[in-house]
C-alpha atoms as a PDB file:
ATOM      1  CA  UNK A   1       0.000   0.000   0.000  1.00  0.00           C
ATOM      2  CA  UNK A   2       1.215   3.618  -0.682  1.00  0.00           C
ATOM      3  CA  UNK A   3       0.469   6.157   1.318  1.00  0.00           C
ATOM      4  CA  UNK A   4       0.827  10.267   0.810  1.00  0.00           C
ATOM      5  CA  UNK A   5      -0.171  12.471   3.522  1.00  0.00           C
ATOM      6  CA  UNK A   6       0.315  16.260   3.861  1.00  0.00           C
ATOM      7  CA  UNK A   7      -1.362  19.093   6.047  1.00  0.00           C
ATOM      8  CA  UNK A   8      -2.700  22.273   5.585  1.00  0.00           C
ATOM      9  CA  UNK A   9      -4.198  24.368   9.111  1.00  0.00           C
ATOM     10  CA  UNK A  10      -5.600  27.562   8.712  1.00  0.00           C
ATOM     11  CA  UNK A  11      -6.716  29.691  11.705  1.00  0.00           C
ATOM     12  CA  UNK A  12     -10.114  31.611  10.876  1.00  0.00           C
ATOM     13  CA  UNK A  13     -11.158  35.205  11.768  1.00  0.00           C
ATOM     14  CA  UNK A  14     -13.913  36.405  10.513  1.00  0.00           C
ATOM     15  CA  UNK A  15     -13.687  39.446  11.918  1.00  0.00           C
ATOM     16  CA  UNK A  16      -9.766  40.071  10.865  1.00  0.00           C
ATOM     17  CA  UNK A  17      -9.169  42.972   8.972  1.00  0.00           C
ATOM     18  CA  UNK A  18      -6.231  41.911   7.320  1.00  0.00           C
ATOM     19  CA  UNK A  19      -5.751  39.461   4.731  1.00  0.00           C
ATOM     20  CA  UNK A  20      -3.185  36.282   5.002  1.00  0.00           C
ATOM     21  CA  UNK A  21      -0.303  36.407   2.735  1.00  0.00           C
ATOM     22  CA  UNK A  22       2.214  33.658   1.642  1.00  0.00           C
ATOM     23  CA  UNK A  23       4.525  35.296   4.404  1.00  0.00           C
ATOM     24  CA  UNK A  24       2.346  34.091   7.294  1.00  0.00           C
ATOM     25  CA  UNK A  25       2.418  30.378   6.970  1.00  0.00           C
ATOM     26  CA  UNK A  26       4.642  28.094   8.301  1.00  0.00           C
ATOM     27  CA  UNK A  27       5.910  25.627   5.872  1.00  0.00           C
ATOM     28  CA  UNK A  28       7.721  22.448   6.598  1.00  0.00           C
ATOM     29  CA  UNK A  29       9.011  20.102   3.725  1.00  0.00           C
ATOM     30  CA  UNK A  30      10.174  16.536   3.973  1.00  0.00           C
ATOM     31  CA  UNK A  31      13.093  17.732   2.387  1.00  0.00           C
ATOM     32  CA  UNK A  32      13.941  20.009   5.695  1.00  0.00           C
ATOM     33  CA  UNK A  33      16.661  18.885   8.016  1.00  0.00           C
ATOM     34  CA  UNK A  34      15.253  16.942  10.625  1.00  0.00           C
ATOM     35  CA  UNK A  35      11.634  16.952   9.125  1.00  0.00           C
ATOM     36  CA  UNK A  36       9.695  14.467  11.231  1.00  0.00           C
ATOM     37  CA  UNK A  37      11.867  14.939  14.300  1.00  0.00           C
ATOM     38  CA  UNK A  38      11.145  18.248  15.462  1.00  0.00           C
ATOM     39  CA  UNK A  39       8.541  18.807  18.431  1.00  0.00           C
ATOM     40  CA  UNK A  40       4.530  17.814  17.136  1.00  0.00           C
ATOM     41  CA  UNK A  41       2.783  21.136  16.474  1.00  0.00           C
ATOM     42  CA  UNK A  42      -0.799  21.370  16.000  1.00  0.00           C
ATOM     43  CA  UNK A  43      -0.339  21.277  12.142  1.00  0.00           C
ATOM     44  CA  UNK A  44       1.843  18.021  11.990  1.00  0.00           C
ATOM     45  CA  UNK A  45       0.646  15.888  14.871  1.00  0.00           C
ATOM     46  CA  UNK A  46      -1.640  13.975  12.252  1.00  0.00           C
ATOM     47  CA  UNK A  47       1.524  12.942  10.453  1.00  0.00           C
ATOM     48  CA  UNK A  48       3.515  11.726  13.196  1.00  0.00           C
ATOM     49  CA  UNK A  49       0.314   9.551  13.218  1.00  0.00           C
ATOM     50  CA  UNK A  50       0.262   8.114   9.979  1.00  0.00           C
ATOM     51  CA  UNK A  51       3.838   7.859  10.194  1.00  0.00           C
ATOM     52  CA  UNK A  52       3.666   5.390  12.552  1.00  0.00           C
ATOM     53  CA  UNK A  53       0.556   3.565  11.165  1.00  0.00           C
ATOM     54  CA  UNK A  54       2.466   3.203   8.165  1.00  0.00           C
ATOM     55  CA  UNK A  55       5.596   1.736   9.453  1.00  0.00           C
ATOM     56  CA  UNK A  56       3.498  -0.630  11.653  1.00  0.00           C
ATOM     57  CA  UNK A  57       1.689  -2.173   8.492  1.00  0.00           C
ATOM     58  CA  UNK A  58       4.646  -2.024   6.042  1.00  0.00           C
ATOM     59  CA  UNK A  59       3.202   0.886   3.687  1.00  0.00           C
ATOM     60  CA  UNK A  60       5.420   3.145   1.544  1.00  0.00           C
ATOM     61  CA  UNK A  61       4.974   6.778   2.653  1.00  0.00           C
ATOM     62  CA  UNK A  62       5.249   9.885   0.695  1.00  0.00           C
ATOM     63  CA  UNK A  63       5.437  12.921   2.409  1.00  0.00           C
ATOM     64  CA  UNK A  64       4.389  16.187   1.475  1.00  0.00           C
ATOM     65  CA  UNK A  65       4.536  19.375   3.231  1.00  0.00           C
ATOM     66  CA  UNK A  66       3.198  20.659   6.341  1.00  0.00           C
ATOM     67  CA  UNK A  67       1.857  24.435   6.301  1.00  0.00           C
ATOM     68  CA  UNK A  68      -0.206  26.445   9.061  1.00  0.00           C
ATOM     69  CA  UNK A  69      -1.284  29.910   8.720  1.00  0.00           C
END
């Protein structure tokens, strides 16, 4: 089985006046140093998850980014 996971958390306001721009989000990629080791956050919790799901049942993970603005 592959697998490809990824997340994408967005805080909403709907009373913000300002809008989000590319600037604000925190981005990880698998290709970072260390991606998968640092501290759970919020936004990557769920793939520390299926991390370990997959390496429990033998699947073949593909990672994607992890972004929360």
């Amino acid at each position: 089985m592959n697998l490809f996971i990824a997340t994408l958390g967005t805080e909403t306001n709907t009373f913000a006046s300002q809008l989000t721009q590319l600037s604000d989000f925190w981005v990880e990629r698998p290709s970072d140093e260390q991606h998968g080791q640092r501290p759970l956050r919020l936004y990557t919790e769920a793939l520390a998850i299926w991390r370990q799901f997959a390496a429990d049942n033998g699947w073949v993970l593909t990672e994607s980014l992890a972004a929360f603005a």
